[in-house]
C-alpha atoms as a PDB file:
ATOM      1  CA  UNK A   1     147.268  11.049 124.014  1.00  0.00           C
ATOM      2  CA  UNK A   2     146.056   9.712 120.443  1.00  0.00           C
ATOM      3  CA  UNK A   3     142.496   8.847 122.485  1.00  0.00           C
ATOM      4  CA  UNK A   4     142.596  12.586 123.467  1.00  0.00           C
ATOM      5  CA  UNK A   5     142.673  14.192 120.043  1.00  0.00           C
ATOM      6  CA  UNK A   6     140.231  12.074 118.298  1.00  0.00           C
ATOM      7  CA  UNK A   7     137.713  12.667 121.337  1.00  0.00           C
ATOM      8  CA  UNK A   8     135.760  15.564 120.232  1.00  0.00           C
ATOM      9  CA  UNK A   9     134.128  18.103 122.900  1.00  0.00           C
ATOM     10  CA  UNK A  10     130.782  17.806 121.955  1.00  0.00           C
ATOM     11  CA  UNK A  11     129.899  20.710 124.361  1.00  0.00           C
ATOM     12  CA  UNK A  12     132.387  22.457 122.570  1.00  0.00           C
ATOM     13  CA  UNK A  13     130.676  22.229 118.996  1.00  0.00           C
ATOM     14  CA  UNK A  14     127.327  23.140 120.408  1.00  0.00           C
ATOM     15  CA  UNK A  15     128.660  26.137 121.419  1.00  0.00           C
ATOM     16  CA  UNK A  16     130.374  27.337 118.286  1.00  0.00           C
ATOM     17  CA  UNK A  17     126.736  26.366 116.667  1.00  0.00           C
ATOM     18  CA  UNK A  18     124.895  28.654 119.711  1.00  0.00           C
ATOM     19  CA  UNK A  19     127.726  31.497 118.476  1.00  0.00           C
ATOM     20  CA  UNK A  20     126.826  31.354 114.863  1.00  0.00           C
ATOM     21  CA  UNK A  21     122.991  31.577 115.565  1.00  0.00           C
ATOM     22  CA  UNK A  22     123.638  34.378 118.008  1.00  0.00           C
ATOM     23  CA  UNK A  23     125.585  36.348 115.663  1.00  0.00           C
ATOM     24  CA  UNK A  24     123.928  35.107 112.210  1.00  0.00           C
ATOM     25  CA  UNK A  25     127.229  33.875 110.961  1.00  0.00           C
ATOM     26  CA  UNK A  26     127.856  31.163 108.448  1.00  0.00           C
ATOM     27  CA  UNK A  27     131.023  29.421 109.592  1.00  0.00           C
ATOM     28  CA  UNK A  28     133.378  29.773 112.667  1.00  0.00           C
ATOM     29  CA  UNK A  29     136.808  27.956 113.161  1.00  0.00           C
ATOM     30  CA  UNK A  30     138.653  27.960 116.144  1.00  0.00           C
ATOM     31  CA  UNK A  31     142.001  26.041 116.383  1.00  0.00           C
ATOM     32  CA  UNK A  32     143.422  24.680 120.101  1.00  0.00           C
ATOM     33  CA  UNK A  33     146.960  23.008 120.007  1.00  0.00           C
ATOM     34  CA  UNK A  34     146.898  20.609 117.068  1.00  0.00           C
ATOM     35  CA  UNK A  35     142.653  20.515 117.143  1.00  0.00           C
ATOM     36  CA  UNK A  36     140.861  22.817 114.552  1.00  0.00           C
ATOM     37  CA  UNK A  37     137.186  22.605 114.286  1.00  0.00           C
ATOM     38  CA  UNK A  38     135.557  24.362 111.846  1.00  0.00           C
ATOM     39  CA  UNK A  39     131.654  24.929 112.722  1.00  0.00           C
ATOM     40  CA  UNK A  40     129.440  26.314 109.295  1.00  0.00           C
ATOM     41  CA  UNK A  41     125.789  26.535 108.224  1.00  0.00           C
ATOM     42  CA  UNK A  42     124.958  25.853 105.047  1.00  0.00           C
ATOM     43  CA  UNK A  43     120.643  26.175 104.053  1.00  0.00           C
ATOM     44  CA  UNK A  44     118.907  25.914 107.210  1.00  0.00           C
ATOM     45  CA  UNK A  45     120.167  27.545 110.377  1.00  0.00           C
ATOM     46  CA  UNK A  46     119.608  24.064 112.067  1.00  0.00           C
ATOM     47  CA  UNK A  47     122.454  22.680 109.408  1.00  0.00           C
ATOM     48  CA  UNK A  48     125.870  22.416 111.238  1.00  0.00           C
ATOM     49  CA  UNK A  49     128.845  20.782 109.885  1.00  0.00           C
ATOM     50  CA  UNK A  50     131.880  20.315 112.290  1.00  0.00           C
ATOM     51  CA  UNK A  51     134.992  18.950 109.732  1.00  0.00           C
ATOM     52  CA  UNK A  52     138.074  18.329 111.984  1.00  0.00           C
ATOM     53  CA  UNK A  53     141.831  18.870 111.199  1.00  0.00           C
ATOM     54  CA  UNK A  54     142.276  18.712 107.288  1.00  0.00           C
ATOM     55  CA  UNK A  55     138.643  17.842 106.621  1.00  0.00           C
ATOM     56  CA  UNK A  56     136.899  20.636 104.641  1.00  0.00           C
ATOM     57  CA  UNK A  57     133.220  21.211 104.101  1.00  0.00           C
ATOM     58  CA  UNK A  58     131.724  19.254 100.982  1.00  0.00           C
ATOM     59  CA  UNK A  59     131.379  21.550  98.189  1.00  0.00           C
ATOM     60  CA  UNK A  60     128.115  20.236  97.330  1.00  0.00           C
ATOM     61  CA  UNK A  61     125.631  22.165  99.325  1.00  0.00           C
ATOM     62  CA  UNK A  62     127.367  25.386  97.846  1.00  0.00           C
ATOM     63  CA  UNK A  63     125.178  25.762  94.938  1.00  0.00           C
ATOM     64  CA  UNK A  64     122.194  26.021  96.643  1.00  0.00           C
ATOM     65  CA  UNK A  65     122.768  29.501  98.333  1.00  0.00           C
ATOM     66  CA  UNK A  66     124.284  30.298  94.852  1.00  0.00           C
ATOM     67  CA  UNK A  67     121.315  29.106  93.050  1.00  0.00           C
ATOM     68  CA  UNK A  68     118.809  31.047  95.299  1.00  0.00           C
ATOM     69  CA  UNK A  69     120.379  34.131  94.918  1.00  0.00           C
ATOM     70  CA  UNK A  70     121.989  34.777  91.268  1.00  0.00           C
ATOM     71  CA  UNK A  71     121.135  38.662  90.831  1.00  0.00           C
ATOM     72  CA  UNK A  72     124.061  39.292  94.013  1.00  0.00           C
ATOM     73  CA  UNK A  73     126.291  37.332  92.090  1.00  0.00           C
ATOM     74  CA  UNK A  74     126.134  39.416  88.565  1.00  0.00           C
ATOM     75  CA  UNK A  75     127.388  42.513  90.848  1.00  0.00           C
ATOM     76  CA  UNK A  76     130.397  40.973  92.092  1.00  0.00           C
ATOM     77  CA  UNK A  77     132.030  39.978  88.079  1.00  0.00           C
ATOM     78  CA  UNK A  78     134.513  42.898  88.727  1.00  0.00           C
ATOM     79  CA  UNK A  79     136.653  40.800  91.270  1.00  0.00           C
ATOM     80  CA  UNK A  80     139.302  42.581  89.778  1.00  0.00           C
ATOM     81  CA  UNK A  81     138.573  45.531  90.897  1.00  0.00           C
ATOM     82  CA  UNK A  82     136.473  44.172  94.067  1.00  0.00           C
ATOM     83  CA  UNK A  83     137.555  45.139  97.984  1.00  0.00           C
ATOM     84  CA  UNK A  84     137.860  41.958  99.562  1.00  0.00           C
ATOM     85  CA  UNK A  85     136.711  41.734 103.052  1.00  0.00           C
ATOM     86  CA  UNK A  86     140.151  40.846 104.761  1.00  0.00           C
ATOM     87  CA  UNK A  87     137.929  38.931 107.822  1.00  0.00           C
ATOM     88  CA  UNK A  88     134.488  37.291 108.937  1.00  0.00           C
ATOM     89  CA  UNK A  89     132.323  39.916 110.485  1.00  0.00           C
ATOM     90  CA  UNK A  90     129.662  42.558 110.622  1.00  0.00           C
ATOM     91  CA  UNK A  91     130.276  45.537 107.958  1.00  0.00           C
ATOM     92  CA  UNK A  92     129.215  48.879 108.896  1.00  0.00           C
ATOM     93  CA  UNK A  93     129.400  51.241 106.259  1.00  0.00           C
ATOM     94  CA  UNK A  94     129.591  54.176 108.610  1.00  0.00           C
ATOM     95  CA  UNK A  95     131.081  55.294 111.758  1.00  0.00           C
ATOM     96  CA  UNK A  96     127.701  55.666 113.496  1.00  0.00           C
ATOM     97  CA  UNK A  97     124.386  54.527 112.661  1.00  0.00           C
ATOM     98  CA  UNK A  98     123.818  58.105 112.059  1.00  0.00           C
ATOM     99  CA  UNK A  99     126.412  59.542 110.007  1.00  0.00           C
ATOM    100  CA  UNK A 100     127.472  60.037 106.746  1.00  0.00           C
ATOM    101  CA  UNK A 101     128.970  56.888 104.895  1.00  0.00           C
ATOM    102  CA  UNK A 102     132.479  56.140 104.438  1.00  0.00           C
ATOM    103  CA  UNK A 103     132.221  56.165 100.596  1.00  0.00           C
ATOM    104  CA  UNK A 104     129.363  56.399  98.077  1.00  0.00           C
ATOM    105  CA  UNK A 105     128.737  55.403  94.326  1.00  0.00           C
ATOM    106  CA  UNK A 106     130.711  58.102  92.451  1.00  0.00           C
ATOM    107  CA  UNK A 107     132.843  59.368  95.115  1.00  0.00           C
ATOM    108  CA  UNK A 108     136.378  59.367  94.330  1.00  0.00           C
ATOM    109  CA  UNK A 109     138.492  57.799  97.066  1.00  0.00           C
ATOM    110  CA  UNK A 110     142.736  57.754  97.800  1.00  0.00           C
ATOM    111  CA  UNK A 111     144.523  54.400  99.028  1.00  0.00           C
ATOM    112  CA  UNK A 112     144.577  53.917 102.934  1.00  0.00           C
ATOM    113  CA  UNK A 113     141.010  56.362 103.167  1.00  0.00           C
ATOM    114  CA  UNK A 114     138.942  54.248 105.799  1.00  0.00           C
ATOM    115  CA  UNK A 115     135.756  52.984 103.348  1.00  0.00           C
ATOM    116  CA  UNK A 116     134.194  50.800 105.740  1.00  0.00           C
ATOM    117  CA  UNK A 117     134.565  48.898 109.176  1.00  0.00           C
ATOM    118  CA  UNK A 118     134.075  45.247 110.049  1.00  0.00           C
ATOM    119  CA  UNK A 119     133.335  44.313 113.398  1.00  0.00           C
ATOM    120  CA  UNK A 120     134.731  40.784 114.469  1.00  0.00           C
ATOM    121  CA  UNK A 121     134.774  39.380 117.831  1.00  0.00           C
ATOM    122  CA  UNK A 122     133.586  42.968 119.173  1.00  0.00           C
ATOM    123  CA  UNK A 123     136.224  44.723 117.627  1.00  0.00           C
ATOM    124  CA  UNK A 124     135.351  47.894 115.051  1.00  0.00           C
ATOM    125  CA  UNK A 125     138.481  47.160 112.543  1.00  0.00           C
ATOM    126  CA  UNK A 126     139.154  49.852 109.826  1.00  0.00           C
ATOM    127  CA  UNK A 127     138.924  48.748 106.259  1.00  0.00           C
ATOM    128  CA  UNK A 128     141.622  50.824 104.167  1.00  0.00           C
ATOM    129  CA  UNK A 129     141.006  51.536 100.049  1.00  0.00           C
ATOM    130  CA  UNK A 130     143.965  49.631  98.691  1.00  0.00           C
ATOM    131  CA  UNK A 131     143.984  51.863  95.663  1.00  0.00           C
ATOM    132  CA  UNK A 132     142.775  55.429  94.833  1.00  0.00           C
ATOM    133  CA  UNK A 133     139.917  55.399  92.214  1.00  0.00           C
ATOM    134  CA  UNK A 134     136.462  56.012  91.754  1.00  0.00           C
ATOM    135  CA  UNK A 135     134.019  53.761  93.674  1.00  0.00           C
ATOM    136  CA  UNK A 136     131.758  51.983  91.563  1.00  0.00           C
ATOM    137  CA  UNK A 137     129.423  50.019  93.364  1.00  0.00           C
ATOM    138  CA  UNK A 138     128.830  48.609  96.809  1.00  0.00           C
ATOM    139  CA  UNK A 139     128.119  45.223  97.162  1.00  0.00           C
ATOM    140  CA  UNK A 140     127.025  44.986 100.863  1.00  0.00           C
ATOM    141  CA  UNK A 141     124.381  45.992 103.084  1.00  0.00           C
ATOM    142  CA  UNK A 142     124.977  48.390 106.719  1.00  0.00           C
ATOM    143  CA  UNK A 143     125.420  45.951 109.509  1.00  0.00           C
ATOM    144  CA  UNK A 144     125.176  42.957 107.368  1.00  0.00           C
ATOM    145  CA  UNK A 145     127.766  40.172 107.493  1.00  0.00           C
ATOM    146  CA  UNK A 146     130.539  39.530 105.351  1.00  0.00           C
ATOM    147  CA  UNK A 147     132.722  36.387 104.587  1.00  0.00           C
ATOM    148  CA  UNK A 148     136.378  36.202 104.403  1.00  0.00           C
ATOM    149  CA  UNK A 149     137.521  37.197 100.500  1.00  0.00           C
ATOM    150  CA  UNK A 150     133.922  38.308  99.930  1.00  0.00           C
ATOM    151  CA  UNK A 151     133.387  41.123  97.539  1.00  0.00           C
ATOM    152  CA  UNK A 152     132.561  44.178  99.073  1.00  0.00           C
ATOM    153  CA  UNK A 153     132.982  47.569  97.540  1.00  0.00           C
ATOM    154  CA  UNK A 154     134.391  48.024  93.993  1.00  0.00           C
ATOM    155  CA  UNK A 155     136.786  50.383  93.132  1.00  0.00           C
ATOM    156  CA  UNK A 156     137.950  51.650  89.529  1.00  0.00           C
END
């Protein structure tokens, strides 16, 4: 048994990597009985780290995308006040490409109000307003994708 979980399905990993190019993500983890592999990109789409178990990704590479894009990061100081994204996913900001937005800058909003919907493993899931206030800012794009704990709307 000990050879089994060290062995690593190497058709496995290549498919979590073909996943994240298809859908433009940055990391995927998937975890099978005591196996978790974590697939992420970091740079370069071709980049793929697969850390096993406990491993985590070095930190190192993490300034770079930081680096390259410092006037997003200025925007997202008010963490405080910052709606989280709960999952990984795509954000859609309104219920059809179409419509009207959830929320705007301005608009006042009441806790549980739906202000925006991530999809995640083709599954539309309804973000709630934690808190009634005044939305601030909005710190992603329509059909963009988000990252677990990532800033995404700011509410005051």
């Amino acid at each position: 048994m000990a050879t089994r979980k060290q062995s690593i399905d190497q058709d496995l990993i290549r498919d979590l990597a073909n996943i994240l190019n298809e859908t433009d993500l940055t990391e995927i983890e998937i975890e099978q009985d005591d196996l978790r592999v974590r697939v992420s990109r970091t740079g370069t789409p071709q980049t793929v780290h697969a850390p096993v178990a406990q491993a985590t990704a070095p930190q190192a590479p993490a300034p770079a995308p930081v680096a390259a894009a410092p006037a997003e990061a200025a925007p997202a100081a008010p963490s405080v006040n910052a709606v989280t994204a709960p999952m990984v996913g795509t954000v859609y900001l309104a219920p059809a490409p179409d419509a009207k937005p959830f929320v705007e800058v301005g608009q006042s909003v009441k806790e549980g109000q739906t202000i925006l919907i991530i999809e995640a493993m083709k599954t539309m899931n309804q973000i709630p307003s934690p808190r009634s206030g005044k939305v601030t800012s909005v710190l992603v794009g329509d059909g963009h994708p988000v990252e677990f704990a990532e800033p995404m709307i700011v509410i005051e």
